[in-house]
Each structure stands twice: as C-alpha cells, then as structure tokens.
C-alpha atoms as a PDB file:
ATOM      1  CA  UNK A   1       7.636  37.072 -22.293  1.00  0.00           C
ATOM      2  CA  UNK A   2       8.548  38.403 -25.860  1.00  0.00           C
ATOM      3  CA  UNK A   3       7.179  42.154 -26.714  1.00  0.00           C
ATOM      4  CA  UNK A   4       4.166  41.537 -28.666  1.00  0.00           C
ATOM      5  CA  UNK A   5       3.271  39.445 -25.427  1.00  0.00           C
ATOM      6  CA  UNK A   6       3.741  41.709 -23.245  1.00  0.00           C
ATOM      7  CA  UNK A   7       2.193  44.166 -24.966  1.00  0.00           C
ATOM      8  CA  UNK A   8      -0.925  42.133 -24.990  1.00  0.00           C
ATOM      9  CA  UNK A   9      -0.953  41.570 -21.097  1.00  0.00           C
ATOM     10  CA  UNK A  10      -1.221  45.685 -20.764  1.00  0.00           C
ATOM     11  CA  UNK A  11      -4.095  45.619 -23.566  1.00  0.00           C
ATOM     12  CA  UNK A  12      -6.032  42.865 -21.226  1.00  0.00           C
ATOM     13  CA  UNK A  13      -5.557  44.567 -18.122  1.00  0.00           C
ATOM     14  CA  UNK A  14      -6.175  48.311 -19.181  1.00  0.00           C
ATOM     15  CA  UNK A  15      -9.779  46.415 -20.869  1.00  0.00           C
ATOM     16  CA  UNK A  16     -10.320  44.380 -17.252  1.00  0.00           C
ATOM     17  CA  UNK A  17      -9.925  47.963 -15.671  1.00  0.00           C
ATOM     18  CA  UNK A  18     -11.929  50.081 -17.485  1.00  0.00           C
ATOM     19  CA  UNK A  19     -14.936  47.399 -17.826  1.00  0.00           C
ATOM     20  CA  UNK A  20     -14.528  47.219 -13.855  1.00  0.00           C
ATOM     21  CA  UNK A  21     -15.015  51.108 -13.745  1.00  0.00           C
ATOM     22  CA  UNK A  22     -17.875  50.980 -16.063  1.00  0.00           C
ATOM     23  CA  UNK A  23     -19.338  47.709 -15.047  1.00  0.00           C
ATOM     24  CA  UNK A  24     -22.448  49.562 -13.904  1.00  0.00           C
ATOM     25  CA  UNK A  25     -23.200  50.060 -18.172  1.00  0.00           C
ATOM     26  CA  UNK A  26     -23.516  45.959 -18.548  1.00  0.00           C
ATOM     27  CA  UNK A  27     -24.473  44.902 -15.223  1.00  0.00           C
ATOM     28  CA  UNK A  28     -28.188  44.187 -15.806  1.00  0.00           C
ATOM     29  CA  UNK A  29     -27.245  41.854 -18.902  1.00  0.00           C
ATOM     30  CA  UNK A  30     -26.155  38.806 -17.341  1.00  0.00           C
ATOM     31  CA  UNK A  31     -24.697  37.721 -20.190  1.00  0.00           C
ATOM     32  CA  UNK A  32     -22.132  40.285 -20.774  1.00  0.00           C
ATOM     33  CA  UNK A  33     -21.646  40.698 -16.399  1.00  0.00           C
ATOM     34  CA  UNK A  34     -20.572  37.039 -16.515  1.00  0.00           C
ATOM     35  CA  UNK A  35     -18.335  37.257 -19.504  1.00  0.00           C
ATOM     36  CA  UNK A  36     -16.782  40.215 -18.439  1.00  0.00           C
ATOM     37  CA  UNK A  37     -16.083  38.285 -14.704  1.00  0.00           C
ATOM     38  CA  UNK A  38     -14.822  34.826 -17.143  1.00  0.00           C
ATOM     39  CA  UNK A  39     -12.346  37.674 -18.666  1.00  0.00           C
ATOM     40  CA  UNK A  40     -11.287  39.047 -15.410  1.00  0.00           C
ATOM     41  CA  UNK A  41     -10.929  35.759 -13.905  1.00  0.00           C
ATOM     42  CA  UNK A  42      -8.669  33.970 -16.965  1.00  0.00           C
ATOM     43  CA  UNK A  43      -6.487  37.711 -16.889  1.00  0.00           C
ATOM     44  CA  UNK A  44      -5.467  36.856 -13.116  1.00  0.00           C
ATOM     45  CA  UNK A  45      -4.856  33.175 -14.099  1.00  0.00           C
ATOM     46  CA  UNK A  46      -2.305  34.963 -17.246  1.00  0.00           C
ATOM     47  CA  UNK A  47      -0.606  37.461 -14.862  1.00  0.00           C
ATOM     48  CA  UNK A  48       0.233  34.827 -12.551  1.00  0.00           C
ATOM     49  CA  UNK A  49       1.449  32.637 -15.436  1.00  0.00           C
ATOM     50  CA  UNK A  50       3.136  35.759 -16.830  1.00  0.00           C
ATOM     51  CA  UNK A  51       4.890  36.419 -13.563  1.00  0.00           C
ATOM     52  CA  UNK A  52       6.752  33.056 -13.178  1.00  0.00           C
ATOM     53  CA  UNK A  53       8.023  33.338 -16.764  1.00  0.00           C
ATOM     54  CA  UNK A  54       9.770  36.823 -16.193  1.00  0.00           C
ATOM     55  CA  UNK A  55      10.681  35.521 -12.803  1.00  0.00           C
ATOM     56  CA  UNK A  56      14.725  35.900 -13.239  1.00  0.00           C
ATOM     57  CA  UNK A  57      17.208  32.983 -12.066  1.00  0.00           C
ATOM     58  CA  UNK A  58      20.491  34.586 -12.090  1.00  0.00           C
ATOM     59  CA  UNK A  59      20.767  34.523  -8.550  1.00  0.00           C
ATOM     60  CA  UNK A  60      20.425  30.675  -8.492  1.00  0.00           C
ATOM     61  CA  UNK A  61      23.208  30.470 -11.621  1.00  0.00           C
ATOM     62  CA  UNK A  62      25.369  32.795  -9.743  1.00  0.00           C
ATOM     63  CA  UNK A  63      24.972  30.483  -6.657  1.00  0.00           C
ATOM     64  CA  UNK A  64      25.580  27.161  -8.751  1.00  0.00           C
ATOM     65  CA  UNK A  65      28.372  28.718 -10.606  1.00  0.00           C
ATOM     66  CA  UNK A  66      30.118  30.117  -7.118  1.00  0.00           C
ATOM     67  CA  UNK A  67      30.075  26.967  -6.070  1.00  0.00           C
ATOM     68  CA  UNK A  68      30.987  25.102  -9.041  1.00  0.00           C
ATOM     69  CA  UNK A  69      34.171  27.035  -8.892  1.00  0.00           C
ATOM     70  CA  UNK A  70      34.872  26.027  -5.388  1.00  0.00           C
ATOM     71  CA  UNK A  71      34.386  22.386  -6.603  1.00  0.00           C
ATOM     72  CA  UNK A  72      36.803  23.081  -9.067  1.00  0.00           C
ATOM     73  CA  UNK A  73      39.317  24.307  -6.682  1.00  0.00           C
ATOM     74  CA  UNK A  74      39.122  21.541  -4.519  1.00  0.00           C
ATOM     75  CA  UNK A  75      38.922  18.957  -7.638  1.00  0.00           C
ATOM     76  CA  UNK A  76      42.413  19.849  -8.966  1.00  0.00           C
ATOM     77  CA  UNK A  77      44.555  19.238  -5.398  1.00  0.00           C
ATOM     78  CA  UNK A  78      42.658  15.707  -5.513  1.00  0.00           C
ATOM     79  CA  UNK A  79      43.576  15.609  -8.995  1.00  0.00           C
ATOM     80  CA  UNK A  80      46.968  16.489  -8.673  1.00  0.00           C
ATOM     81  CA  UNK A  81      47.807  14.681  -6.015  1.00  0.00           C
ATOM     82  CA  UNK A  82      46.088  11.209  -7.585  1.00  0.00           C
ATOM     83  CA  UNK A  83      48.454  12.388 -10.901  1.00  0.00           C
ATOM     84  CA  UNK A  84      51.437  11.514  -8.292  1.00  0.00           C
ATOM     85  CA  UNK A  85      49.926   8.560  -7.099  1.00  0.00           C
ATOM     86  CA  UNK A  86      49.627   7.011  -9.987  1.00  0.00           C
ATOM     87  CA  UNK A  87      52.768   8.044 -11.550  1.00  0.00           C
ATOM     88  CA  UNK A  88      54.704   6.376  -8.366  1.00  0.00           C
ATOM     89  CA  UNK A  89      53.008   3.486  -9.098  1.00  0.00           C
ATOM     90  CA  UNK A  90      52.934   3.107 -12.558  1.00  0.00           C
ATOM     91  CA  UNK A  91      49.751   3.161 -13.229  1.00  0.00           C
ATOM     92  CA  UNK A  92      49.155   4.771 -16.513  1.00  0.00           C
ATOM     93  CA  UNK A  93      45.050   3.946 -16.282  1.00  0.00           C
ATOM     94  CA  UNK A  94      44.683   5.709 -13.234  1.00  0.00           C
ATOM     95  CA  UNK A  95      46.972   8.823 -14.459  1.00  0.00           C
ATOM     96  CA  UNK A  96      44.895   9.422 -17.460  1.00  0.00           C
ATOM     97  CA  UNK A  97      41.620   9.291 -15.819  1.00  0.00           C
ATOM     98  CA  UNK A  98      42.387  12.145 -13.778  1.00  0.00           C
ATOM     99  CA  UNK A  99      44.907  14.369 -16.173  1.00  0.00           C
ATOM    100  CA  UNK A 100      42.885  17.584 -16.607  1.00  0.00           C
ATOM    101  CA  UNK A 101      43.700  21.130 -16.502  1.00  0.00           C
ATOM    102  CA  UNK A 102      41.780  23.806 -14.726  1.00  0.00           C
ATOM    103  CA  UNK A 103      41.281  25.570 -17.749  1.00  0.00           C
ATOM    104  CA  UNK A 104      39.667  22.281 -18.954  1.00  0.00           C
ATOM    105  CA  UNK A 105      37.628  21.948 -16.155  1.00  0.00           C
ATOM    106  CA  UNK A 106      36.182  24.898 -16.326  1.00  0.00           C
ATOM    107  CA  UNK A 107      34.942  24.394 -20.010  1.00  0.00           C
ATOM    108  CA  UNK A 108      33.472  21.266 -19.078  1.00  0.00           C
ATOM    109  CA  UNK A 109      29.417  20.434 -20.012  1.00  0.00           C
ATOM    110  CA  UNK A 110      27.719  20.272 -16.569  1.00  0.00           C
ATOM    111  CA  UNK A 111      27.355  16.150 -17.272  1.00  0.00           C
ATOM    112  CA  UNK A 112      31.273  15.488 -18.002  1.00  0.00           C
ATOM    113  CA  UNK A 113      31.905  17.990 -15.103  1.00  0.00           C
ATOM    114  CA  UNK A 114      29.957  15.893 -12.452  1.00  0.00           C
ATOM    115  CA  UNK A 115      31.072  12.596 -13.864  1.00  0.00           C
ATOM    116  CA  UNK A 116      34.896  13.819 -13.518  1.00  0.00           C
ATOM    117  CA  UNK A 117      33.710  15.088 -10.251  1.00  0.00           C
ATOM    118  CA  UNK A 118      32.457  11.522  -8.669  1.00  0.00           C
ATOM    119  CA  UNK A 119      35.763  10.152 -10.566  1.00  0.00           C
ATOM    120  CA  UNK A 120      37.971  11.822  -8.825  1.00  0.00           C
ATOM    121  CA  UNK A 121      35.776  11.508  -5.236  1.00  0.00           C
ATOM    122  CA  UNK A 122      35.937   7.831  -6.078  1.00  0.00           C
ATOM    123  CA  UNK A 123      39.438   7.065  -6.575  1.00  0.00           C
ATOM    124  CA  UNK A 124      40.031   9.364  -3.768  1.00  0.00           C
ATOM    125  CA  UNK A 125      38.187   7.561  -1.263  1.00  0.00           C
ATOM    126  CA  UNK A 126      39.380   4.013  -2.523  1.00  0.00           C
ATOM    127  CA  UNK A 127      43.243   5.657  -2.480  1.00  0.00           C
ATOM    128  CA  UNK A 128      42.675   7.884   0.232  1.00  0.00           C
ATOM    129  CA  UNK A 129      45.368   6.598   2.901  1.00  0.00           C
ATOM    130  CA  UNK A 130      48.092   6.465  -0.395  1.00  0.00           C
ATOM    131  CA  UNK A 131      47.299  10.095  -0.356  1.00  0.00           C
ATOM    132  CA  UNK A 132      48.170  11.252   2.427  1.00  0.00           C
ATOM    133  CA  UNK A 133      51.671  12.068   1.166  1.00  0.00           C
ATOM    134  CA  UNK A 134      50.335  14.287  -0.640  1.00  0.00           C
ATOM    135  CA  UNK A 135      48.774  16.517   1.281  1.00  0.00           C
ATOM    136  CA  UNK A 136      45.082  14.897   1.308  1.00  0.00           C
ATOM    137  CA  UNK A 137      42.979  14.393   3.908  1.00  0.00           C
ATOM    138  CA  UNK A 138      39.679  12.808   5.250  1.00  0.00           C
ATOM    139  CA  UNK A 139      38.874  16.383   6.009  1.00  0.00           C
ATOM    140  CA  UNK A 140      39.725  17.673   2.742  1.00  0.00           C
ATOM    141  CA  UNK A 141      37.802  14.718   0.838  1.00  0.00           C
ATOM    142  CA  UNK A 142      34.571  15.357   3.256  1.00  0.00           C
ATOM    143  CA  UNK A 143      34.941  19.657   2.332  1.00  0.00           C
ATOM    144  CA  UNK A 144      34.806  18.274  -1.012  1.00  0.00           C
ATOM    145  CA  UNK A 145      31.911  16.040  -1.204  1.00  0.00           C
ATOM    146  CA  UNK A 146      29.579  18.633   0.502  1.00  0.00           C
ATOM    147  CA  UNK A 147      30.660  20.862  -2.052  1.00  0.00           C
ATOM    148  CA  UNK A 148      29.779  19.014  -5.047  1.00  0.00           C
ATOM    149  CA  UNK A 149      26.337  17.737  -2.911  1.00  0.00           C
ATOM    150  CA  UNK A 150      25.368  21.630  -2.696  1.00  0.00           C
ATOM    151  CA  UNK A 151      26.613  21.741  -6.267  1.00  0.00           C
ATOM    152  CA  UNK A 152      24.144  19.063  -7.308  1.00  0.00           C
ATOM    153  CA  UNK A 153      21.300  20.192  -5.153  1.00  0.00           C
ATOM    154  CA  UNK A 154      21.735  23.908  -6.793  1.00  0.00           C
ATOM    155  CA  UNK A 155      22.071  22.392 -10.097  1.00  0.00           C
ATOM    156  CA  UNK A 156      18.764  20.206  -9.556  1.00  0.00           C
ATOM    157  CA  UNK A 157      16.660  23.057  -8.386  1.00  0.00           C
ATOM    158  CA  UNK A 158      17.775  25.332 -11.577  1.00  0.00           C
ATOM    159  CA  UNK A 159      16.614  22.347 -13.564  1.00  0.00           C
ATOM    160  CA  UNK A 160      12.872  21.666 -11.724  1.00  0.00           C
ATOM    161  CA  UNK A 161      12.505  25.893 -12.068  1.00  0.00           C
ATOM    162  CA  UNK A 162      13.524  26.246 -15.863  1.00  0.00           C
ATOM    163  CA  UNK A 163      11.016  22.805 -16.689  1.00  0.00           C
ATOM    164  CA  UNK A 164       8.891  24.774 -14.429  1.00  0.00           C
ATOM    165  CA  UNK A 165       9.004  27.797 -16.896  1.00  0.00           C
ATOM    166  CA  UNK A 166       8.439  25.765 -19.699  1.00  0.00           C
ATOM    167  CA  UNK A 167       5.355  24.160 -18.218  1.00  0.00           C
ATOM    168  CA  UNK A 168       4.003  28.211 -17.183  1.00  0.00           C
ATOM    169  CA  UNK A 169       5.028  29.274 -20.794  1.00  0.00           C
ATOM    170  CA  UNK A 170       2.697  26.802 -22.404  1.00  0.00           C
ATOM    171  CA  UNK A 171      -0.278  27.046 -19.741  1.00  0.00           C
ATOM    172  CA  UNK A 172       0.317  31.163 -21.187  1.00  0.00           C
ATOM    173  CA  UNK A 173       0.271  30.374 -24.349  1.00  0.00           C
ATOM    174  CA  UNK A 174      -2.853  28.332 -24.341  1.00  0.00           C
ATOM    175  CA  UNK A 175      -4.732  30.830 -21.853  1.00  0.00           C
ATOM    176  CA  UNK A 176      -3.632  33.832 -24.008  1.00  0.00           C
ATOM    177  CA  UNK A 177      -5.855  31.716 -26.610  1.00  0.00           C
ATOM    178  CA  UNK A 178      -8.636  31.217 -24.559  1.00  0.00           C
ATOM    179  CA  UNK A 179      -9.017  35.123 -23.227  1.00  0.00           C
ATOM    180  CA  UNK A 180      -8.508  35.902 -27.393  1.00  0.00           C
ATOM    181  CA  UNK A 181     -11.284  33.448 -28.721  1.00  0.00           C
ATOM    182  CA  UNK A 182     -13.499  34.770 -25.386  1.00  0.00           C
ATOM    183  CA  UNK A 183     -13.020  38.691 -26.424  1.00  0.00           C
ATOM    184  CA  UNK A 184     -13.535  38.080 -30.401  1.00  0.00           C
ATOM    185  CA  UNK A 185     -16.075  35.549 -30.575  1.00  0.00           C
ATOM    186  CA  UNK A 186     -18.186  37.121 -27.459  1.00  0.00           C
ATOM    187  CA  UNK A 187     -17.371  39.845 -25.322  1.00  0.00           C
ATOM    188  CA  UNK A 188     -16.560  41.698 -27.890  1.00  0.00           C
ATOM    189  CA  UNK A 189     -20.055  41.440 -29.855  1.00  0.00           C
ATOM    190  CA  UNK A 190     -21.782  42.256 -26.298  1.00  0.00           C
ATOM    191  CA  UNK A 191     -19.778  45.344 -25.531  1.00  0.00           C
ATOM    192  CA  UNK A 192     -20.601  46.640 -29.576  1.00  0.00           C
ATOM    193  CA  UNK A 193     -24.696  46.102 -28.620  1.00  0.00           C
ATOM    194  CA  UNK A 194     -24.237  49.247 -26.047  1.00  0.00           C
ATOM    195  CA  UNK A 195     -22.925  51.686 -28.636  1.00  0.00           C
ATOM    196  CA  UNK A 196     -25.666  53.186 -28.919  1.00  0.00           C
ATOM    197  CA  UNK A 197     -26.304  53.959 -25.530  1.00  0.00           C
ATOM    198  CA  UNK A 198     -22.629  54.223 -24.376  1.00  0.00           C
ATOM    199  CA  UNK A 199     -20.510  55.341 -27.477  1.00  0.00           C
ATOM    200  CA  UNK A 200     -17.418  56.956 -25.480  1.00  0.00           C
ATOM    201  CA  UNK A 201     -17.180  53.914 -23.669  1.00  0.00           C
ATOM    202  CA  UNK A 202     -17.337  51.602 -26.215  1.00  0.00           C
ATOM    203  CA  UNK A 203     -14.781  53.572 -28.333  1.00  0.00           C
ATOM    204  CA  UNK A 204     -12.607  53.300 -25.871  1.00  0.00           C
ATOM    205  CA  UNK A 205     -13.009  49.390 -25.164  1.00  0.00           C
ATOM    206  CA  UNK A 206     -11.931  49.059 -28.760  1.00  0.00           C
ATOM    207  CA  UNK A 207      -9.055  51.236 -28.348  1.00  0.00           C
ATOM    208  CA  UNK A 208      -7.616  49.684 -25.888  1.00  0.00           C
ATOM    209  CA  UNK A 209      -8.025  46.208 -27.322  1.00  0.00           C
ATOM    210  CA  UNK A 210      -6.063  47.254 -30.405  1.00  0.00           C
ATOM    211  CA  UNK A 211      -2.388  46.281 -30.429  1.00  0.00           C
ATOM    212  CA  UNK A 212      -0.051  46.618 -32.986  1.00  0.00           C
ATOM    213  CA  UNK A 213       3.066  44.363 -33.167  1.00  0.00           C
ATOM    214  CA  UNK A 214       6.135  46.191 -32.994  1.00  0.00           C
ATOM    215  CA  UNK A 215       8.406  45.647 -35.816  1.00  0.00           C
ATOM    216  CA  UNK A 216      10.560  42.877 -36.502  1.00  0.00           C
ATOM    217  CA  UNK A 217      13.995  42.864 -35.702  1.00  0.00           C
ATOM    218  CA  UNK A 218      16.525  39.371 -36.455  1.00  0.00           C
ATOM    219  CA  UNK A 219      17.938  39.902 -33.229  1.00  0.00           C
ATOM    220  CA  UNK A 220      17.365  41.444 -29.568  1.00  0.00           C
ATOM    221  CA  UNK A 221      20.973  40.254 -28.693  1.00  0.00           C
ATOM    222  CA  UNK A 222      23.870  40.621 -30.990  1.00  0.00           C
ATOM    223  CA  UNK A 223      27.385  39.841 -30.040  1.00  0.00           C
ATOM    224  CA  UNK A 224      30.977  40.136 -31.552  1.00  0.00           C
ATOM    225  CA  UNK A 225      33.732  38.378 -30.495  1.00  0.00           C
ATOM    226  CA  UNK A 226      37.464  39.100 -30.828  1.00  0.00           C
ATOM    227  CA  UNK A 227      40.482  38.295 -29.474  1.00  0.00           C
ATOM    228  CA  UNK A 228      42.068  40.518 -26.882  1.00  0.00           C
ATOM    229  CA  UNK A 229      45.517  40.711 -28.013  1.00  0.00           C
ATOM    230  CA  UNK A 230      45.458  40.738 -31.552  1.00  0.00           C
ATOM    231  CA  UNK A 231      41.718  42.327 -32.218  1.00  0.00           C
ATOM    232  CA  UNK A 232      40.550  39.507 -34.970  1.00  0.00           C
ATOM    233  CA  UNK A 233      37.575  37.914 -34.817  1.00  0.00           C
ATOM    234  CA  UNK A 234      37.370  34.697 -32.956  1.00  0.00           C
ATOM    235  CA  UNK A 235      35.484  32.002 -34.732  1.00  0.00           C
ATOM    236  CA  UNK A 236      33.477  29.377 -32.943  1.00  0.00           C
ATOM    237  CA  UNK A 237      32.150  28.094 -29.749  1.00  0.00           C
ATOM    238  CA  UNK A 238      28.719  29.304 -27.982  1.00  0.00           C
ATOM    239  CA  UNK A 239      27.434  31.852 -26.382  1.00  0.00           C
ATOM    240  CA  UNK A 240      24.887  31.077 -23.376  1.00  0.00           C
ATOM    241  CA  UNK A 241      22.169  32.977 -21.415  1.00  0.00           C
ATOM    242  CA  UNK A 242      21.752  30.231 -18.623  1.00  0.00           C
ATOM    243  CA  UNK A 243      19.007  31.486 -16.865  1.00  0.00           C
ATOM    244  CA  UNK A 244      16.722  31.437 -20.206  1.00  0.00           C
ATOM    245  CA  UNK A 245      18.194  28.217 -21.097  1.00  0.00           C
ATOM    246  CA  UNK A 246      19.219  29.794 -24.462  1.00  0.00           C
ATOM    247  CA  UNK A 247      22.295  28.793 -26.537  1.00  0.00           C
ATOM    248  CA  UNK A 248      23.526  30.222 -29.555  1.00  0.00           C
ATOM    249  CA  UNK A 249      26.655  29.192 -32.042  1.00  0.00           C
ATOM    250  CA  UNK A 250      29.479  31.341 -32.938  1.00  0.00           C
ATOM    251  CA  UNK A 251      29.729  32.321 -36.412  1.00  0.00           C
ATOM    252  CA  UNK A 252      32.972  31.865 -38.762  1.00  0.00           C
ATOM    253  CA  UNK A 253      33.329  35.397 -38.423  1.00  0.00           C
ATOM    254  CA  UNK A 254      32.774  35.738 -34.723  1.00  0.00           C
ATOM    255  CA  UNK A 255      29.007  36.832 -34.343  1.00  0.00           C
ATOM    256  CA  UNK A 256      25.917  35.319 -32.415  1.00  0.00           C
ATOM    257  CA  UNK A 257      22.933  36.622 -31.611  1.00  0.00           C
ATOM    258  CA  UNK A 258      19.627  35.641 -29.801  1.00  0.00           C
ATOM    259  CA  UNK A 259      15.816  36.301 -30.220  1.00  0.00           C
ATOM    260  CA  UNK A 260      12.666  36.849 -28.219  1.00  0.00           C
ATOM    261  CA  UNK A 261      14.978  37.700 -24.955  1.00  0.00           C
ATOM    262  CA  UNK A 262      12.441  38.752 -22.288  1.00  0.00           C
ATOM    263  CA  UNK A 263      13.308  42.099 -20.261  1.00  0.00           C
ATOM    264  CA  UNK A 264      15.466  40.900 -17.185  1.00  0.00           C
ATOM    265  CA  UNK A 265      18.743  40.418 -16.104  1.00  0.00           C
ATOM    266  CA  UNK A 266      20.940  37.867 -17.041  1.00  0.00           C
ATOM    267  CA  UNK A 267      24.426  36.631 -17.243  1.00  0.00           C
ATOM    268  CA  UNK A 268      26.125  35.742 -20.762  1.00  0.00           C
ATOM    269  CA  UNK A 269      28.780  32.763 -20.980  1.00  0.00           C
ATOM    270  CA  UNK A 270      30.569  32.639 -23.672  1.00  0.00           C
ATOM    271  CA  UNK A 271      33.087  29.804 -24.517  1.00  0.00           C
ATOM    272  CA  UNK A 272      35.863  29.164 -27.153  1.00  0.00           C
ATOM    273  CA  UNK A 273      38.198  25.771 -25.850  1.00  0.00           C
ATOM    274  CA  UNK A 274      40.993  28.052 -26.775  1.00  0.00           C
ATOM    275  CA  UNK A 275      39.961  31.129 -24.629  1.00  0.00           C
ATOM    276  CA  UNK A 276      39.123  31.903 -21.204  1.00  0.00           C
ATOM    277  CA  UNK A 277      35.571  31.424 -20.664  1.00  0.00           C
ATOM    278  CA  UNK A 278      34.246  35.052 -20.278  1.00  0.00           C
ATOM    279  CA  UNK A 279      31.146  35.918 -18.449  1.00  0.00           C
ATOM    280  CA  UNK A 280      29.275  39.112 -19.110  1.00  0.00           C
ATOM    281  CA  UNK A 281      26.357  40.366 -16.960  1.00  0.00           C
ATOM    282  CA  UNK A 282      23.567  42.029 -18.845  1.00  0.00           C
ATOM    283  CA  UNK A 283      20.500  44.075 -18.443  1.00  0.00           C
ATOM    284  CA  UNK A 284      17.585  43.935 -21.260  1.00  0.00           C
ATOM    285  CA  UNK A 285      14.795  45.880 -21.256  1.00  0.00           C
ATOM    286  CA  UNK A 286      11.870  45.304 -24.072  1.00  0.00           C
ATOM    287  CA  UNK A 287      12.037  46.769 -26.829  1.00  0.00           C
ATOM    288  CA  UNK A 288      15.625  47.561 -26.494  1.00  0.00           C
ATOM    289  CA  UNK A 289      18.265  45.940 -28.769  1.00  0.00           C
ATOM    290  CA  UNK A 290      21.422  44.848 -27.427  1.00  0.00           C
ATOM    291  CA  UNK A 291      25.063  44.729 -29.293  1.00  0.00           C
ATOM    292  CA  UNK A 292      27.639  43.671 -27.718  1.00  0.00           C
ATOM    293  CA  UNK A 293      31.590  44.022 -28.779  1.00  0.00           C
ATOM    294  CA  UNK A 294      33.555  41.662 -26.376  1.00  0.00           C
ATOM    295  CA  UNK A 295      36.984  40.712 -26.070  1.00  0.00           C
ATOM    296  CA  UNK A 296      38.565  37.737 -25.308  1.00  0.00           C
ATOM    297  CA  UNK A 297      41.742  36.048 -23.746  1.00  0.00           C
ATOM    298  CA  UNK A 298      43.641  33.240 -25.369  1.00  0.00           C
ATOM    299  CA  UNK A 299      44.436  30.685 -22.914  1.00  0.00           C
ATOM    300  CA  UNK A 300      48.443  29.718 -22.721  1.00  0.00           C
ATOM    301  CA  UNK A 301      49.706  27.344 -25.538  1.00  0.00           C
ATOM    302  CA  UNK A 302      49.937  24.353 -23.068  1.00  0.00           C
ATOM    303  CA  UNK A 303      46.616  24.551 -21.496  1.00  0.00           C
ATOM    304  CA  UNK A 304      44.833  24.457 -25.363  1.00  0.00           C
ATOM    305  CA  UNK A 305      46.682  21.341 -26.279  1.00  0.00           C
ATOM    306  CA  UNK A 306      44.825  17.678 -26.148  1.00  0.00           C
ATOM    307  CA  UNK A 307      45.893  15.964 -23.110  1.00  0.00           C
END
C-alpha cells in the first residue's frame, strides 16, 4: 500500500471511530445510522484487503531461494559427472546440453533454471548406471529430485500468493472507490445537516476526513552500483525486489530505482552476468526514502565467458 493509501486507511478508521463514539448524535435518522453502518462495514472489508497486500513474503523467497541453492549444489555433481560421460563417449550433443557453470546457474531466469533442472534429472536417470563411475547414485538422483519437487512446490505457492495480491490490490482499489463516492455523495451531506446542533462534532468529522498527499518524490528506492575492486560504476543488468514482484533496469551509469514500495521488509537481488549476484536485505518504512551505495564482485575471467 503506497503512502497516500495508507494515509487514507487512518482517515477512514479515525472517521468509523469517532462516528461510533458519537453515534448516539445520528441514531434516530435512519438514514444517516445505516450509512454510517454501510461505511463501517465496507472499512472492515478495506482493512482486510489492506492487510493481505502489506502481508510480506520474504520468508517464502528466502525458503525458495535456500533451496534453490541446494538444487544447485546437487545439479552441478550430476552435471559434471554427465560432462565425463559424454566426453568418454564422444558425444558432443550430450556434453553441450549440460556444460554450465555454477556461476551461470545461479543467474539463471527461474524458467531456464527448471528446464536445465529436469535436463539434467533426465539424462541422469536414462544414464544413470554409466554414472556410477562417477560418483552418482540412485540415492543421490532421488536427494535431488525431492529437492527440485520442494523447489517447485515453494516456487508455485509464491506464484498463487503474489496473483493473490494482485487480485486483493484491485478488490482495494475498487472498494477505496466505493467508501469515497459513499462519504462525498452521502454521508458526508448527512453529517453537515447536524451542524447546527452538533458543531464540535461535525468539525471534527471534517477534519479527520481531510488528507493531504504527501509530496512527490521520483523514487522511494534508489540504488548505485559499482564495482568492488576498482570503484566504477557498473552498467547494466536488474535489480529485483521479489517479494513485490518489482524489477527495475540498470542504468548506463549504474543507477536504478523503484516507486510506490510499501513499508515492509524485503530482500533486493541484483544481477550483472559479469558479477556475483548480490543480495541485499532491506527494511522500508513509509515515508522514508531509501539510497543505497552497493558494491559488487566481478566474477573470474573464465566463468564470464560464453560457453
């Protein structure tokens, strides 16, 4: 939920509370009582939409990505060990399937990642007596496929709970439109008729259902990159917050930056395919603005070039 959002949700609830306290000024008009109970009624229906959007999942990316790695791990002995298979028997197909680095692996898109993945499962299993010389197993294979099933499963749920974020930021928006049209085309007009009778009250009302939007800013995140060794600006790549779902480009000149970041915590990925990956955990919390100046390791000459 962006500031001016969240800003609104206080307005609502401090105007639910204080018509609650003073409900006994309306409660013979039963035109105004019933508004007032269709306004405190759609304001529980927001909060609990408001509450699944904040709802942070970086402890379900930190549980995919822990055992992504372990995948990864067990991926390159198969890997390794199918490299020497095919290069005793001369097949130049199989060899190049399964050439990748770890370095390469871990830069892969989740999609080339898990089609590498049932690759190298596949070839395994067909191969997997040929193997043994190498130091694979039926045990080893079996580790690995209930790896890359919890992988999958983790990587499925993240998916059903960030389309289920979507879905709970549009049923906000358009209920944040209904509660607005309800308290300036009606309740509103009712609560102005008992000025006269109830002025402090009614000042107040108004008060609290004035907000002001806070001022614009181009960013809430800003990063720099550079490289660790020499300190110049690394151009390129992209910069992720996984948990929002959120992706932003590298600039020639090493910057990137992301709006409308809700308060939470999050992890940052950033990736260059000639630099370690580099994860960053952060903490935001509205209407702070982040800058970040991060640094960056250059992965060895061989494990850059093209296979």
């Amino acid at each position: 939920m962006n500031t001016y959002d969240s800003l609104k949700v206080n307005s609502y609830i401090a105007t639910d509370q204080l018509l609650v306290k003073n409900k006994t000024y309306y409660e013979t008009d039963v035109t105004t009582k019933a508004e007032a109970e269709s306004f405190s009624g759609l304001l529980a229906s927001l909060l609990s939409y408001s509450n699944r959007m904040d709802e942070s999942l970086s402890w379900l990316v930190e549980e995919k990505n822990a055992i992504r790695e372990s995948v990864i791990s067990q991926v390159l002995i198969f890997s390794n060990a199918l490299q020497c298979l095919a290069d005793s028997l001369s097949d130049t197909s199989m060899f190049e399937k399964v050439l990748v680095s770890q370095a390469e692996l871990g830069r892969m898109s989740e999609i080339k990642f898990i089609s590498y993945t049932k690759q190298v499962i596949s070839l395994s299993r067909k191969h997997l007596d040929e193997l043994a010389p190498y130091g694979v197993s039926e045990a080893k294979l079996v580790s690995l496929e209930t790896d890359f099933t919890s992988f999958l499963q983790k990587l499925e749920e993240l998916i059903i709970r960030k389309d289920a974020k979507k879905d709970d930021k549009k049923g906000f928006s358009s209920l944040k439109k209904e509660i607005n049209s309800l308290l300036n085309n009606k309740l509103d007009r009712r609560i102005e008729n008992l000025r006269a009778s109830y002025p402090e009250f009614v000042s107040q009302y108004f008060s609290l259902r004035k907000v002001s939007r806070p001022a614009h800013h181009s960013y809430d995140l800003l990063g720099y990159i550079t490289d660790a060794a020499t300190g110049k600006p690394i151009a390129y790549g992209t910069a992720w917050l996984e948990e929002l779902d959120m992706k932003a480009n590298i600039t020639q000149t090493g910057t990137f930056r992301f709006k409308s970041i809700p308060s939470g915590k999050y992890q940052l990925r950033v990736e260059n395919m000639d630099y370690k990956t580099l994860y960053v955990p952060i903490s935001r919390y509205a209407p702070e603005k982040l800058k970040l100046n991060l640094q960056m390791e250059a992965l060895p000459v061989e494990q850059t070039q093209p296979a």
